[in-house]
Protein backbone atom coordinates (compact mmCIF):
# COMPACT_ATOMS: atom_id res chain seq x y z
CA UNK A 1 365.28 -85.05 37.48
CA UNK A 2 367.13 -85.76 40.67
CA UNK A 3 364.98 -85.64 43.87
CA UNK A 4 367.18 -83.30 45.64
CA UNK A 5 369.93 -80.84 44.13
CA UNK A 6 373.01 -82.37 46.54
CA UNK A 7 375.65 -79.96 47.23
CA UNK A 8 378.76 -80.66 44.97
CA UNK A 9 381.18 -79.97 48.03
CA UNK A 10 380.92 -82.45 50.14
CA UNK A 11 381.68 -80.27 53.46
CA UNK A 12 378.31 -78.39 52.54
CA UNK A 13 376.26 -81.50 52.35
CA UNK A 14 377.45 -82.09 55.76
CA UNK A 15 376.89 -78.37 56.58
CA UNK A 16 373.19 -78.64 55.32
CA UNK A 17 372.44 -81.48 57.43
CA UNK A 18 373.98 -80.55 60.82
CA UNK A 19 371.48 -77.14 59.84
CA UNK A 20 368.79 -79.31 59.25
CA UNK A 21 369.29 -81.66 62.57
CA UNK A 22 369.20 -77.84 64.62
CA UNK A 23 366.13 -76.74 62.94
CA UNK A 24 364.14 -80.05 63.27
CA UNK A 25 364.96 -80.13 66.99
CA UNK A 26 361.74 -78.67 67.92
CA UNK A 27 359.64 -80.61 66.35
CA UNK A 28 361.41 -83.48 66.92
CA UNK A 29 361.13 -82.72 70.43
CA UNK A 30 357.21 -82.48 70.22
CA UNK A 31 356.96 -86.49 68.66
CA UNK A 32 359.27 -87.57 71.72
CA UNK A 33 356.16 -86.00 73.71
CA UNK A 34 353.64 -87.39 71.97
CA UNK A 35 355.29 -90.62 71.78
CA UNK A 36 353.59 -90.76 75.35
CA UNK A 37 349.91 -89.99 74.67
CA UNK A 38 347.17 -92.33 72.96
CA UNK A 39 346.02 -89.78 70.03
CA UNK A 40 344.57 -91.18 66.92
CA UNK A 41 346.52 -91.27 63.68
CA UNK A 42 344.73 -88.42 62.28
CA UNK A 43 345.50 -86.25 64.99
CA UNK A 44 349.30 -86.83 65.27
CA UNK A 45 349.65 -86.80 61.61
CA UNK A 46 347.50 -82.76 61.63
CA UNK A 47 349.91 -81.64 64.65
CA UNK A 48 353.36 -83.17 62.87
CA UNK A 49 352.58 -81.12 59.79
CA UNK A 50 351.96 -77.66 61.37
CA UNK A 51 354.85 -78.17 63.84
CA UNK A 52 357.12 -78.39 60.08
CA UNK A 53 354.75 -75.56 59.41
CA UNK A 54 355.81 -73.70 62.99
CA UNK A 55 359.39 -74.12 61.58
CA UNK A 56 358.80 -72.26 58.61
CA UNK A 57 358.45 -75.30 55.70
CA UNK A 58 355.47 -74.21 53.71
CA UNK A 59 353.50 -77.27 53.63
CA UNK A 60 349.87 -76.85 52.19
CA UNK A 61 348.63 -80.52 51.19
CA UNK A 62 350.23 -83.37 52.98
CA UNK A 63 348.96 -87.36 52.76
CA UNK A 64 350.34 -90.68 54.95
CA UNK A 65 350.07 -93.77 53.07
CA UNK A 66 349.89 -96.88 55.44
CA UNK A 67 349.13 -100.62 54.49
CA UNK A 68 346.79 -102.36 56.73
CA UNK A 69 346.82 -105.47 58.56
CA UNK A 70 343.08 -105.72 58.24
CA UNK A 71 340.09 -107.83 57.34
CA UNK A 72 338.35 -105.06 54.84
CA UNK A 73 341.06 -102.23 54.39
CA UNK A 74 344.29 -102.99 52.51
CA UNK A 75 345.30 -99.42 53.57
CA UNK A 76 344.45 -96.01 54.79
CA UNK A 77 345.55 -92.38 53.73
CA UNK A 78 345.32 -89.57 56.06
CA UNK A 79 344.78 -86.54 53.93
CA UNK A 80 345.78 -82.73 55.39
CA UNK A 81 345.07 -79.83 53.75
CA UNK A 82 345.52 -76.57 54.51
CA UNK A 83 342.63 -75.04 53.65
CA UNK A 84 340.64 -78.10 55.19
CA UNK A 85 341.74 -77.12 58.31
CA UNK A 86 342.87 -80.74 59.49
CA UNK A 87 343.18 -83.82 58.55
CA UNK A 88 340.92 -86.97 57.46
CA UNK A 89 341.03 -90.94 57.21
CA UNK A 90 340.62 -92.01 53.97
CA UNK A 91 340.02 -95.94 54.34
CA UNK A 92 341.28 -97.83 51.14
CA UNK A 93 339.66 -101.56 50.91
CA UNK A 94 341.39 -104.85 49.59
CA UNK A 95 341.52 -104.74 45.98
CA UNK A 96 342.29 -100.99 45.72
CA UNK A 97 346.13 -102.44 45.01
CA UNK A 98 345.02 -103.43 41.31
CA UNK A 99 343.22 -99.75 40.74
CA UNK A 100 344.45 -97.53 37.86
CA UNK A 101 344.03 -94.84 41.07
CA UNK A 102 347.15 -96.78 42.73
CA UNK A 103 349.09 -98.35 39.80
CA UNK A 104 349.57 -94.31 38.54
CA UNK A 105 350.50 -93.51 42.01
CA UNK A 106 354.13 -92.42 42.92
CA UNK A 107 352.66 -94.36 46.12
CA UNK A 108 353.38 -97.43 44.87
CA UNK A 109 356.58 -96.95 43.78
CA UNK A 110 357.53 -96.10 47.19
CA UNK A 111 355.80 -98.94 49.03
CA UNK A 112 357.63 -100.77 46.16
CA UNK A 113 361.34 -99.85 47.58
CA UNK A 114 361.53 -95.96 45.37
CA UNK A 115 363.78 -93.56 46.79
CA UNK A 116 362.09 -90.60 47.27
CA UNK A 117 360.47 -89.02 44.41
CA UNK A 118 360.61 -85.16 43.79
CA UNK A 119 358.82 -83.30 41.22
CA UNK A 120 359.45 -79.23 41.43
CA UNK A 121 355.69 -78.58 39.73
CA UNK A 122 356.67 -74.86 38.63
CA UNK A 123 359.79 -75.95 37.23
CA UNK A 124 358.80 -75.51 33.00
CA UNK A 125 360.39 -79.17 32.35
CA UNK A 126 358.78 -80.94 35.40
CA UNK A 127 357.38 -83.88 34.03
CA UNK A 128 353.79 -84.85 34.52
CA UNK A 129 354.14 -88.55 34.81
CA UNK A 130 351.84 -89.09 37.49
CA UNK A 131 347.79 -87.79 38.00
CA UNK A 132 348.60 -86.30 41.30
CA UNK A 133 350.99 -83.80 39.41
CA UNK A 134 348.43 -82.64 36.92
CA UNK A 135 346.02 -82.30 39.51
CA UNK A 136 348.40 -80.52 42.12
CA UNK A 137 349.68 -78.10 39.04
CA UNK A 138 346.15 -77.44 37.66
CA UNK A 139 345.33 -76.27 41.81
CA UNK A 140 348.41 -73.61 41.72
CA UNK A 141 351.03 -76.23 44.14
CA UNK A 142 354.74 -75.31 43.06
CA UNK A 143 356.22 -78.33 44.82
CA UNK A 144 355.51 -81.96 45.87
CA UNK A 145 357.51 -84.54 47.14
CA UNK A 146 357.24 -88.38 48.09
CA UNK A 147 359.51 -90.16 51.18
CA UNK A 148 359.33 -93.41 52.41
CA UNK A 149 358.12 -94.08 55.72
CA UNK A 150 359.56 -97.39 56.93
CA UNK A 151 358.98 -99.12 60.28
CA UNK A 152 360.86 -101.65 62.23
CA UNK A 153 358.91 -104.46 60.68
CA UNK A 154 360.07 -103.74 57.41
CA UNK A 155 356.86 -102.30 56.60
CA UNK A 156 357.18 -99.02 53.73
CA UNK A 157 354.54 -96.10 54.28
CA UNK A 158 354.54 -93.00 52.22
CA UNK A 159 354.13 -89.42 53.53
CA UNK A 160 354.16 -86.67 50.99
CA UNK A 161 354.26 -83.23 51.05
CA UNK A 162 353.00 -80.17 48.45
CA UNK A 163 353.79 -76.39 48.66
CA UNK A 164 352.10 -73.34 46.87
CA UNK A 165 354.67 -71.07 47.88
CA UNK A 166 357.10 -69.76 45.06
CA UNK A 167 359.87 -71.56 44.49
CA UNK A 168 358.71 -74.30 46.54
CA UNK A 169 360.65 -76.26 49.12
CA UNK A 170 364.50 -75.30 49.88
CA UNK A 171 366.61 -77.74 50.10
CA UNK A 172 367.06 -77.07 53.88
CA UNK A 173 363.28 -77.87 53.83
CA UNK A 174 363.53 -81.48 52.94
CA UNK A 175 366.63 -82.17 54.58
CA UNK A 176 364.88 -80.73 57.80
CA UNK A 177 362.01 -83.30 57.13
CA UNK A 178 364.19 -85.98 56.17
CA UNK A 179 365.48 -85.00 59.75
CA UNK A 180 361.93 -85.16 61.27
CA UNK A 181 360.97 -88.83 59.85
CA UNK A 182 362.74 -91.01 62.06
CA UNK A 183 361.07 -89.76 65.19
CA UNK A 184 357.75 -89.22 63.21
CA UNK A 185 357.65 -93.00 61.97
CA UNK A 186 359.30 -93.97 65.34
CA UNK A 187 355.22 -92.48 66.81
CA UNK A 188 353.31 -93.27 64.22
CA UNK A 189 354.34 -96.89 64.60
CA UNK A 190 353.64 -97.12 68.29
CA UNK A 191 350.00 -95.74 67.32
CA UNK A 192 349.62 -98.48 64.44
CA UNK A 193 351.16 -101.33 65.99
CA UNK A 194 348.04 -100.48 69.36
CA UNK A 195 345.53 -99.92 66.64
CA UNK A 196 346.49 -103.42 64.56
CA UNK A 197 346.84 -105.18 67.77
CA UNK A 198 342.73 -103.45 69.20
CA UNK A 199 341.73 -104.10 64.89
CA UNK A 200 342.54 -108.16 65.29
CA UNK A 201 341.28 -108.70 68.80
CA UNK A 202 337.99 -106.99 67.87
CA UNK A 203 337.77 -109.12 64.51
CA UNK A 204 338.42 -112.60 66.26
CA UNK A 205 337.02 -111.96 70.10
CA UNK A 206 334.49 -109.02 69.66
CA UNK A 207 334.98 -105.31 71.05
CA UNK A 208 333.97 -105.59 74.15
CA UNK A 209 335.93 -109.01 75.05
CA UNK A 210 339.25 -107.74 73.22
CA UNK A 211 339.29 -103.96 75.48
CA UNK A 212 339.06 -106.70 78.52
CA UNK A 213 342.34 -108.56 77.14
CA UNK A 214 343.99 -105.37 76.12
CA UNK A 215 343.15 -103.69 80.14
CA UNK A 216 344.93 -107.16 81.06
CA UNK A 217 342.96 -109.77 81.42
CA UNK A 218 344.87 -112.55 80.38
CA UNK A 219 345.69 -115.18 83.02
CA UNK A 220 344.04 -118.74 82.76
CA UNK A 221 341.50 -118.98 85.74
CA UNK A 222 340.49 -115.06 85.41
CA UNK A 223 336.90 -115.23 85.49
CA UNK A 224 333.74 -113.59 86.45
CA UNK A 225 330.38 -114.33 86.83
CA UNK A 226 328.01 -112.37 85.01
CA UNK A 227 324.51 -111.68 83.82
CA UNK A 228 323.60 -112.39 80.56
CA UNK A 229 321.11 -113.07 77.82
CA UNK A 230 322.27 -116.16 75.77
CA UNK A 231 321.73 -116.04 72.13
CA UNK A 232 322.58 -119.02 69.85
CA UNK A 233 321.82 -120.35 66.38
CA UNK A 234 322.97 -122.82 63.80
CA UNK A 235 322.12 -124.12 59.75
CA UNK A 236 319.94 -126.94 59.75
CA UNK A 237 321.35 -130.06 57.67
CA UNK A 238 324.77 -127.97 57.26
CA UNK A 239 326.19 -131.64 57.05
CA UNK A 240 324.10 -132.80 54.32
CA UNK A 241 324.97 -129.54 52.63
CA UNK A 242 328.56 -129.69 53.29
CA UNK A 243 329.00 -133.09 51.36
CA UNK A 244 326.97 -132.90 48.04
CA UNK A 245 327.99 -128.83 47.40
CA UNK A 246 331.43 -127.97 46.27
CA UNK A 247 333.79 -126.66 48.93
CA UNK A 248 333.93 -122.75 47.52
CA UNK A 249 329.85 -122.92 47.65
CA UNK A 250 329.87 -124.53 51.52
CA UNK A 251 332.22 -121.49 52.26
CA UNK A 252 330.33 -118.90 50.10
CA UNK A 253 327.16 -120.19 52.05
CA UNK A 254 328.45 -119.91 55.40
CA UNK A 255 329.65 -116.53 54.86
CA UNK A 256 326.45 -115.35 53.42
CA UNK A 257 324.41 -117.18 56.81
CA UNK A 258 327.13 -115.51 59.22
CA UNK A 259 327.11 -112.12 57.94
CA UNK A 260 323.06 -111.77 58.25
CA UNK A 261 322.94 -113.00 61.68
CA UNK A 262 326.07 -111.47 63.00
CA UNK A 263 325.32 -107.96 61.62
CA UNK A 264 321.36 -107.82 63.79
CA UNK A 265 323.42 -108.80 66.95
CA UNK A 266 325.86 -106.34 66.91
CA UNK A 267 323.75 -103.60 65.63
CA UNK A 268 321.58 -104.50 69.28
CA UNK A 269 324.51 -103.97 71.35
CA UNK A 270 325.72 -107.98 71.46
CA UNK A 271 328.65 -109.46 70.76
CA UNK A 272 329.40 -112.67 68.74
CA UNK A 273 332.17 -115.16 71.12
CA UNK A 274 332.27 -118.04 68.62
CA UNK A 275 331.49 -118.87 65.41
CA UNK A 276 331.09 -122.96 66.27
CA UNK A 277 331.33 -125.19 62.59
CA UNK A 278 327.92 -123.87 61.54
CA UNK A 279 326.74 -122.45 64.93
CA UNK A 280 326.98 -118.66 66.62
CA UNK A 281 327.18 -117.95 70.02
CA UNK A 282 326.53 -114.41 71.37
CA UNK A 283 325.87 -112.42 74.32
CA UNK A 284 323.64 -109.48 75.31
CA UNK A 285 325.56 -108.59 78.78
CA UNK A 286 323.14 -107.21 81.59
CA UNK A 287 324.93 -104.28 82.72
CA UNK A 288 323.64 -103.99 86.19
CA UNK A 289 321.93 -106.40 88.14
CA UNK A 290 318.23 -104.78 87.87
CA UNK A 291 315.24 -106.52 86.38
CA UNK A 292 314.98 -103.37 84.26
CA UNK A 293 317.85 -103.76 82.50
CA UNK A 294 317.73 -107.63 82.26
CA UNK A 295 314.40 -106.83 80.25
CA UNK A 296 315.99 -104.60 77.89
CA UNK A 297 318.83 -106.89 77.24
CA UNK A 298 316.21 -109.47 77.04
CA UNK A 299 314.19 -106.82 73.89
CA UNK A 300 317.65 -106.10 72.16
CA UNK A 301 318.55 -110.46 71.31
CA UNK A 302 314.83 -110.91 70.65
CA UNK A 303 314.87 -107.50 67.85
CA UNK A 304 318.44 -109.01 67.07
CA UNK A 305 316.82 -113.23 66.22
CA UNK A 306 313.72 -111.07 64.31
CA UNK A 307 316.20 -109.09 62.54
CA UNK A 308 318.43 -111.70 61.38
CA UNK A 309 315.40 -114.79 60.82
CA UNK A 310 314.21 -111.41 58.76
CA UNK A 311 316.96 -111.34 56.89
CA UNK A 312 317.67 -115.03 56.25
CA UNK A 313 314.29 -115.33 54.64
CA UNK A 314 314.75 -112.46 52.40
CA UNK A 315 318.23 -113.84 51.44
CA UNK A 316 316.28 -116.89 50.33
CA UNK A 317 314.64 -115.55 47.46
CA UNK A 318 318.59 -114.25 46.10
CA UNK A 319 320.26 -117.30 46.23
CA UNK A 320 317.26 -119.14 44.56
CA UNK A 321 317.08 -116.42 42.02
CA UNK A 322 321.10 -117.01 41.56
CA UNK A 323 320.62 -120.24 41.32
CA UNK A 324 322.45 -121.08 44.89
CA UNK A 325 321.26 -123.80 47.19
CA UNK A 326 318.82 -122.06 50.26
CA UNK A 327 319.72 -122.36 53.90
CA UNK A 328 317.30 -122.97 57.23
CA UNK A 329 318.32 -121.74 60.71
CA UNK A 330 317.16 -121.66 64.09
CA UNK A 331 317.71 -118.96 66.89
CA UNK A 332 317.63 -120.02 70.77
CA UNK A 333 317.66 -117.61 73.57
CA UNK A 334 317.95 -117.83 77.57
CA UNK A 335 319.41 -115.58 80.43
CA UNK A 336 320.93 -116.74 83.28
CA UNK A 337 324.50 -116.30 85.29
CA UNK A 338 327.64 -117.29 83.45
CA UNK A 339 331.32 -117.79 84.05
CA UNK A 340 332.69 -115.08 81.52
CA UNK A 341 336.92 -115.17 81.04
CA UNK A 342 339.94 -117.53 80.07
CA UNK A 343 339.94 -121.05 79.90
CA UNK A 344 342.22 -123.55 78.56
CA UNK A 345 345.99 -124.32 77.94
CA UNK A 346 348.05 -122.16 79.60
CA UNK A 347 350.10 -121.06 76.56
CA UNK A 348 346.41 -121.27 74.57
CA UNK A 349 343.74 -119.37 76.35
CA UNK A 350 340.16 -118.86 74.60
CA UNK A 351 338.14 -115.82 76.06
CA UNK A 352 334.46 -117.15 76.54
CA UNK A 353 331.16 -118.10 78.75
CA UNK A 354 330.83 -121.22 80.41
CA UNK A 355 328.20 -122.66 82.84
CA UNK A 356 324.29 -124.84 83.11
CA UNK A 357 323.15 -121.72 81.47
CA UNK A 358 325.19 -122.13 78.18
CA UNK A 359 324.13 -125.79 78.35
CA UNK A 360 320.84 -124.81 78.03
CA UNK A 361 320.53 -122.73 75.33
CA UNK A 362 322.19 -125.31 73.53
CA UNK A 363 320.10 -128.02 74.19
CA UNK A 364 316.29 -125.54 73.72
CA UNK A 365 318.42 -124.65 69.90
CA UNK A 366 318.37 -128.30 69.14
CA UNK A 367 314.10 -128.24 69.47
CA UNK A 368 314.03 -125.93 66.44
CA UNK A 369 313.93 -128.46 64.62
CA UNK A 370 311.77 -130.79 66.33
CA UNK A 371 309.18 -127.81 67.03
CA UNK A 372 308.90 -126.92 63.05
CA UNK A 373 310.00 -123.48 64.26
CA UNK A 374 312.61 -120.81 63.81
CA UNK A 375 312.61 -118.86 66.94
CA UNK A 376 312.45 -120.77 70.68
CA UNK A 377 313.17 -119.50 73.95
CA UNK A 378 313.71 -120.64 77.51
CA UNK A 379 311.16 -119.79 80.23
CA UNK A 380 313.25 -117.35 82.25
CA UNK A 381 313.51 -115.61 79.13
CA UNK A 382 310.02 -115.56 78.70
CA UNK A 383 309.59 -113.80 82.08
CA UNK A 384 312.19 -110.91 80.95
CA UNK A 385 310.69 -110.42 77.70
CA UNK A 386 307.74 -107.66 77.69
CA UNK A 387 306.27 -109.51 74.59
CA UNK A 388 303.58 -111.93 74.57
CA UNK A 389 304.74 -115.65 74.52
CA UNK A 390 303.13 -118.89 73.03
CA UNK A 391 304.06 -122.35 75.12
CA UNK A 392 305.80 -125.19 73.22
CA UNK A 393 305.33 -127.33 76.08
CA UNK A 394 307.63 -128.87 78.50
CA UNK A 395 310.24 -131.07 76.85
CA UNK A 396 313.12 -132.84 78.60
CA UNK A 397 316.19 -131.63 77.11
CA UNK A 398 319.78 -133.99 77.30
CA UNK A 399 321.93 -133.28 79.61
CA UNK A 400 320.01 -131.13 81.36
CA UNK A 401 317.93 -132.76 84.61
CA UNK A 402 314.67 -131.07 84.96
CA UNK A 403 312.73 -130.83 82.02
CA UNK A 404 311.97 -127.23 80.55
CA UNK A 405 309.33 -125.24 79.35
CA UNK A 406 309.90 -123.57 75.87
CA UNK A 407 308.35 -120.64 74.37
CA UNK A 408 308.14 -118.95 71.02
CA UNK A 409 306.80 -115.61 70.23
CA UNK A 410 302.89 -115.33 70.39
CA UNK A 411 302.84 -114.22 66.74
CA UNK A 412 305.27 -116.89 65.22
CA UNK A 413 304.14 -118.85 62.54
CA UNK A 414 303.27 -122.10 63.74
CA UNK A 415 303.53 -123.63 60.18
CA UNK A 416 307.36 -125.99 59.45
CA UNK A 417 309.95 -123.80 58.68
């Protein structure tokens, strides 16, 4: 079955697409405006389809197929339906590529380099060689078809279209689409390419650190002090660790140990700037330069350390169970002014926090050990937290010039680790 009944004259293939250029004009003249604005994906995928609608192609189920540049999706579908109203993200993770669900996909015969694929559903011979057929003939659809997508990368998407009305699509219909496409992938690539770019710096530099690079802040030297609490931690004897286990358990480990800290101090509004060999440094920014709001950032890293020295414990008990070496670590804490921007080559810039303050933190980390405790925290700290605090003493710390009082919660367990 051909995809599209071409014209045997050749002067009415030509006349059917100079009628299809004139009646996608309109709605190719709504992507040109969009092309402007900063909608999501969802959004300018619902108003493309009922601009075709406005133009009188009788589209009632519509999908976009897009591969991902992600660390958990592979890909996403955006799903419209008529009778939905709108449209929806569907996300699809990494390994959804080997699914029965996408090997029996006419999806993946596009991404794969397929013309497009047309299957006229009320046609008596139409073959049902895919589950989408069945499924669209069994809900009353009459038409569907399948087009490629492609961007200037090189990258194939899919965007299909389905019709209940008899008879289904004309073929002025799908030449008027095939008309719309260019501009529509033309938009929807501007929209990806901003999303993949915010996706990646969020992943490697945080949220809140990756909208500062993306607003412009990217010149060596652009700094800014700010108020922050300090919130670091590390494995104890990762190096022992490191050489007796095999290297697929030392990176199984560490991604076990960073996901249950990480996940406490974003859920408590920080964000993670480094993962450092073994080590995590994070930040709980104080917004506004009020003792009030110093003490709440000062409540959300301690509930994040409790949270994740929670965790860690619990995740003990698994790994011993699975038979998979256990893992000790410490959390530090302190607040204090930092330098907070770029640093370093000037064609190799690293967005962080430097200053005495990160210094110290550092250095009161390295006494979990020493104290036989988990959880330790500097004495300005102490003075922002509204908890009750235990003294570890004063200790003199390298590096740093006065020696510093420590503190651990009052309810800690004083016993090793």
């Amino acid at each position: 079955m051909t995809e599209v009944d071409v014209p045997a004259n050749p002067d009415d293939d030509k006349d059917l697409r100079r009628q299809a250029r004139l009646e996608a004009q309109p709605v190719i003249d709504w992507l040109t405006d969009m092309g402007m604005r900063r909608s999501r994906i969802t959004m300018l995928h619902d108003g493309f389809v009922r601009q075709l609608i406005n133009i009188g192609i009788p589209v009632d189920r519509s999908t976009l197929h897009m591969p991902q540049l992600h660390p958990q999706l592979r890909a996403v579908t955006v799903l419209w339906e008529a009778e939905a109203g709108g449209a929806m993200e569907i996300p699809r993770v990494h390994g959804v590529e080997r699914s029965e669900f996408f090997q029996q996909s006419p999806v993946r015969l596009i991404y794969g380099g397929s013309p497009p694929i047309r299957r006229r559903i009320a046609d008596p011979d139409c073959p049902v060689d895919f589950p989408i057929v069945k499924d669209l003939k069994e809900g009353g659809f009459t038409d569907y078809t399948a087009r490629p997508l492609p961007f200037s990368n090189k990258q194939i998407n899919t965007v299909t279209l389905a019709s209940k009305r008899e008879g289904g699509f004309s073929d002025l219909d799908i030449a008027t689409v095939d008309a719309c496409l260019p501009a529509f992938a033309t938009v929807l690539e501007l929209r990806h390419v901003y999303r993949t770019a915010q996706t990646l710096l969020q992943t490697y530099i945080g949220p809140r650190t990756s909208d500062r690079v993306l607003s412009g802040t990217i010149t060596r030297g652009d700094l800014e002090r700010i108020n922050a609490v300090l919130w670091t931690c590390d494995l104890r004897d990762f190096t022992a660790l490191s050489e007796t286990l095999p290297k697929e358990a030392v990176i199984e480990l560490l991604d076990d140990y960073f996901e249950i800290m990480a996940q406490p101090v974003a859920a408590h509004g920080g964000e993670i700037l480094k993962f450092i060999g073994d080590a995590i440094l994070a930040i709980f920014p104080i917004e506004e330069q009020k003792e009030g709001d110093a003490c709440r950032a000062c409540r959300e890293a301690m509930a994040a350390a409790r949270d994740a020295l929670a965790a860690a414990a619990a995740a003990q008990g698994e790994r011993q169970e699975a038979g998979k070496p256990a893992f000790r670590c410490g959390v530090a804490l302190h607040v204090g002014d930092v330098m907070y921007g770029n640093i370093g080559a000037a064609d190799r810039l690293d967005f962080t926090v430097i200053g005495p303050a990160v210094n110290l933190v550092c250095r009161i980390e390295a006494l979990n050990r020493d104290l036989a405790l988990p959880l330790v925290y500097s004495a300005a700290f102490a003075r922002l937290w509204t908890g009750e605090s235990r003294s570890l003493g004063v200790h003199a710390l390298k590096g740093i010039a006065e020696p510093q009082e420590v503190f651990t919660p009052a309810d800690s367990d004083p016993s090793p680790e």
